[in-house]
C-alpha atoms as a PDB file:
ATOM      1  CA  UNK A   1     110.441  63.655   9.355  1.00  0.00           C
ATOM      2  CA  UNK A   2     107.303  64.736   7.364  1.00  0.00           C
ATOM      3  CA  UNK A   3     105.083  63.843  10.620  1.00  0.00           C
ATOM      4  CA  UNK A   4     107.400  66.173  12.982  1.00  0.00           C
ATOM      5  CA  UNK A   5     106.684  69.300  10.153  1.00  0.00           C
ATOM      6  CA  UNK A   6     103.541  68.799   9.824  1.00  0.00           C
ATOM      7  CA  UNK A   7     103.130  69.219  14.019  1.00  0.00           C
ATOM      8  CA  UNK A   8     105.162  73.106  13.558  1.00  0.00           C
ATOM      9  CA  UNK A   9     103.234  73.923  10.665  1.00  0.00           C
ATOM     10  CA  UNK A  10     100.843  75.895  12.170  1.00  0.00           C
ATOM     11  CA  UNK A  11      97.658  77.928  10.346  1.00  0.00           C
ATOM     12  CA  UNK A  12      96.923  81.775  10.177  1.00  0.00           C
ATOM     13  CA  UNK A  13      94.137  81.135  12.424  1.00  0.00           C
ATOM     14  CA  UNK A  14      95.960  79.304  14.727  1.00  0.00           C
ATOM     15  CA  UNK A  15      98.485  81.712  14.455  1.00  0.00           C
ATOM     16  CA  UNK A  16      98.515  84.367  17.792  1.00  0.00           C
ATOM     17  CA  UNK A  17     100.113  87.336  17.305  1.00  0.00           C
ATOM     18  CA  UNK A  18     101.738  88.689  20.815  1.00  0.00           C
ATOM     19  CA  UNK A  19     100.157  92.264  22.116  1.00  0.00           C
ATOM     20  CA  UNK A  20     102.534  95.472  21.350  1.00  0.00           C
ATOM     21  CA  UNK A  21     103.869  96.603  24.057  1.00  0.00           C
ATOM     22  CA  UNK A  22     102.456 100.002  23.259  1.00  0.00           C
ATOM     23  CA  UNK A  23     100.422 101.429  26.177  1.00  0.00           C
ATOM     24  CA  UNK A  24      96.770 100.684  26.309  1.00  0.00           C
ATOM     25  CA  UNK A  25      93.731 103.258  26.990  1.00  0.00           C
ATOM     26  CA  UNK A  26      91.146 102.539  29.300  1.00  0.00           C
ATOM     27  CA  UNK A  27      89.339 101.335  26.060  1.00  0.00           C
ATOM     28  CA  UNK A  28      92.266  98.615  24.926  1.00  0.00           C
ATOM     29  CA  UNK A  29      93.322 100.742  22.533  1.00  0.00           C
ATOM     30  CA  UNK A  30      96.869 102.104  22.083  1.00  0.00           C
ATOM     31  CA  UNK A  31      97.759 105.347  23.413  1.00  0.00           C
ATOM     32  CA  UNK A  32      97.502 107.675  20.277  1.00  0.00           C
ATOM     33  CA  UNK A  33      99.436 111.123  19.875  1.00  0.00           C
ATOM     34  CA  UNK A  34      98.109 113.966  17.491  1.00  0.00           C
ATOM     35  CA  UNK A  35     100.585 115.432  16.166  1.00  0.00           C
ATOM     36  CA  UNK A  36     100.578 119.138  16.072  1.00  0.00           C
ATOM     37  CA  UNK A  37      98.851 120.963  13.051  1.00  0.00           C
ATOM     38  CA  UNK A  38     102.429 122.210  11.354  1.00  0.00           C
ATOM     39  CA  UNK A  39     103.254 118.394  11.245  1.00  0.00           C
ATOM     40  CA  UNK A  40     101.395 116.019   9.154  1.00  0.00           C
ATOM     41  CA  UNK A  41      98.168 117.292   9.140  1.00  0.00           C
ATOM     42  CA  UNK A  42      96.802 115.897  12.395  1.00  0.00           C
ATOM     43  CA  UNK A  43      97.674 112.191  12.054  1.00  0.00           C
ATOM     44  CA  UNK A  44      98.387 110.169  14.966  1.00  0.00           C
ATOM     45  CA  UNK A  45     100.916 107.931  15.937  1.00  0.00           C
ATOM     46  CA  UNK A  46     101.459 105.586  18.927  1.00  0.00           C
ATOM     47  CA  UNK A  47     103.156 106.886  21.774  1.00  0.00           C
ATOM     48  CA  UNK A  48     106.288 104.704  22.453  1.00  0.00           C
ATOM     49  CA  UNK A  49     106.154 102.785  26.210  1.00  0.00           C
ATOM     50  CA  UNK A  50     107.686 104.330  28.854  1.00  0.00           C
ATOM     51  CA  UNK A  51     111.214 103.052  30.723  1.00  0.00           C
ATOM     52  CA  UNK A  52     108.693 101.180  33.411  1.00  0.00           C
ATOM     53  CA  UNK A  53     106.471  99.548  31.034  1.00  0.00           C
ATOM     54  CA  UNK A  54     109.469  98.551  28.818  1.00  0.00           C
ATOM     55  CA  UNK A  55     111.145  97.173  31.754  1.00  0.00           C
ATOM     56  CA  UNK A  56     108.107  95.915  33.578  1.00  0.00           C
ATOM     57  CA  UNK A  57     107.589  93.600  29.856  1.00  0.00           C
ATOM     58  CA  UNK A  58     111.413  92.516  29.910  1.00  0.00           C
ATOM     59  CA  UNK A  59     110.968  91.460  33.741  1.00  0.00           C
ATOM     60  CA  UNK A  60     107.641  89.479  32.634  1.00  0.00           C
ATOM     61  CA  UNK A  61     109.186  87.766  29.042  1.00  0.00           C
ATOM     62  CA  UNK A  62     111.949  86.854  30.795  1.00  0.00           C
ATOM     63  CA  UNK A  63     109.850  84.908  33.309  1.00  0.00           C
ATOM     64  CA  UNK A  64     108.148  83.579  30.925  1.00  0.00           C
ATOM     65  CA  UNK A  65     111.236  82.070  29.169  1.00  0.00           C
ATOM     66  CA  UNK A  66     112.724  80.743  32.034  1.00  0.00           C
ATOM     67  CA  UNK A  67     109.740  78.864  32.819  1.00  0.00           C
ATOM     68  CA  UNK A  68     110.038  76.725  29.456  1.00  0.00           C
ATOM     69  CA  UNK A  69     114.074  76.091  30.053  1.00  0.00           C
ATOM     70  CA  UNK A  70     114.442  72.466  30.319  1.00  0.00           C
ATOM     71  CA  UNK A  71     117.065  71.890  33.371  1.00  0.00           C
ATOM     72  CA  UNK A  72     119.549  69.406  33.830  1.00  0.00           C
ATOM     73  CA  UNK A  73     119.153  66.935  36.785  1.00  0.00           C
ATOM     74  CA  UNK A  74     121.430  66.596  39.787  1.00  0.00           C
ATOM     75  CA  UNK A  75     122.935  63.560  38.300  1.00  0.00           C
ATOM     76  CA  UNK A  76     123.405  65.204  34.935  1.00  0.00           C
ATOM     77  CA  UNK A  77     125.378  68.143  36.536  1.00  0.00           C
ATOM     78  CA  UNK A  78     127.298  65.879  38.699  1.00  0.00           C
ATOM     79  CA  UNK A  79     128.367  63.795  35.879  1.00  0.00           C
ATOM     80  CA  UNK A  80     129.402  66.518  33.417  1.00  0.00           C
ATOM     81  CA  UNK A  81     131.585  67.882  36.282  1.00  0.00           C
ATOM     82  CA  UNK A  82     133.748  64.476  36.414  1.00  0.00           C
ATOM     83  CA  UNK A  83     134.062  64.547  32.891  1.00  0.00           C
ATOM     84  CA  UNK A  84     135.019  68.404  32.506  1.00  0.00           C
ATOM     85  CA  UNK A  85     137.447  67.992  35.365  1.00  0.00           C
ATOM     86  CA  UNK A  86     139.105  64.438  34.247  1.00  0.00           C
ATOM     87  CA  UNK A  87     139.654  66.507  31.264  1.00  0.00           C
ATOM     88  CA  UNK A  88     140.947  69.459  32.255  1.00  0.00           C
ATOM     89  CA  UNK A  89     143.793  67.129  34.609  1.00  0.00           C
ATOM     90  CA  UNK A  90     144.455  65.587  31.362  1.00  0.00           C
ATOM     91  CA  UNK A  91     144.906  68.058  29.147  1.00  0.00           C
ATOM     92  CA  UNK A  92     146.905  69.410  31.834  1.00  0.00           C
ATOM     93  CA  UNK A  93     149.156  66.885  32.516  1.00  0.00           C
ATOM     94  CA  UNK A  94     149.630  66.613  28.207  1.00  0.00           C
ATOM     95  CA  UNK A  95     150.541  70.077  28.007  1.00  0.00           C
ATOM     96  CA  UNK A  96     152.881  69.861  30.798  1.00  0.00           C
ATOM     97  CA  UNK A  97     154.940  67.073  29.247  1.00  0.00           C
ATOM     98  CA  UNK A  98     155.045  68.544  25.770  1.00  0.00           C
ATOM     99  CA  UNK A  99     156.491  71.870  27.343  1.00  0.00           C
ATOM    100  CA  UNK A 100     159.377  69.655  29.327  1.00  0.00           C
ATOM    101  CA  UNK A 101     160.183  67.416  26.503  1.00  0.00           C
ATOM    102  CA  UNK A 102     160.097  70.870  24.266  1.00  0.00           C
ATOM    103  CA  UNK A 103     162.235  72.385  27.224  1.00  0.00           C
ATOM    104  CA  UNK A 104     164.961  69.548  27.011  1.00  0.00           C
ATOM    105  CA  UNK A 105     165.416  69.519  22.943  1.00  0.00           C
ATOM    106  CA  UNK A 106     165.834  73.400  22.917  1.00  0.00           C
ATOM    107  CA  UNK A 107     168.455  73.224  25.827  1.00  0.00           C
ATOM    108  CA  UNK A 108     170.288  70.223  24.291  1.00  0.00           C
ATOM    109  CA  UNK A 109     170.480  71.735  21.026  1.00  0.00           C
ATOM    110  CA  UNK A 110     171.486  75.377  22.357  1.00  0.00           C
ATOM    111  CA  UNK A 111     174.701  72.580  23.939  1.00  0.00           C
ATOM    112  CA  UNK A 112     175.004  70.939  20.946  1.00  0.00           C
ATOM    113  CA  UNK A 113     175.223  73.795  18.831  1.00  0.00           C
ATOM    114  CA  UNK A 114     178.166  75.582  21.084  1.00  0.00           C
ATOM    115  CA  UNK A 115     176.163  77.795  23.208  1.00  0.00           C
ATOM    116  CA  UNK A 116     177.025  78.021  26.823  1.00  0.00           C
END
């Protein structure tokens, strides 16, 4: 167990962080925004990405994920198909003969008890 933690455990300088998805300049920098001179006194902030960028990174991350998703084979889908629908006829046929035998106490004790 103490091997497999030490492989996660990864260093600061390992570390990467990801970009921000805040726009870039020309220079690499992010987009800044002055605010105006009633505000804060001229500081800047980032401008937030736009509804293309944003969607233009979801398109890309998502790629990116589905490349790492480990799929099933053929085989492996074929099998759990068998098993999901042997189980399903089952479970079926169970709850079928619980409602009958359910069915024939009610109606022989709505007899027994004088109903018509």
């Amino acid at each position: 167990m103490a091997e497999k933690l030490d492989d996660i455990i990864v260093s600061e300088d390992e570390f990467e962080i990801e970009k921000s998805t805040v726009p870039e300049t020309a220079g690499g920098e992010p987009q800044k925004e002055t605010l105006p001179s009633g505000g804060r006194g001229g500081k800047q902030r980032a401008v937030a990405p736009g509804f293309f960028a944003r969607t233009g990174q979801f398109v890309r991350d998502t790629r990116a994920e589905m490349r790492r998703v480990s799929w099933p084979t053929a085989n492996d889908v074929m099998n759990t198909t068998k098993i999901t629908l042997v189980a399903v006829v089952f479970f079926a046929l169970y709850l079928f003969g619980v409602d009958r035998v359910w069915a024939f106490l009610i109606e022989h004790l709505r007899v027994w008890l004088g109903g018509s």
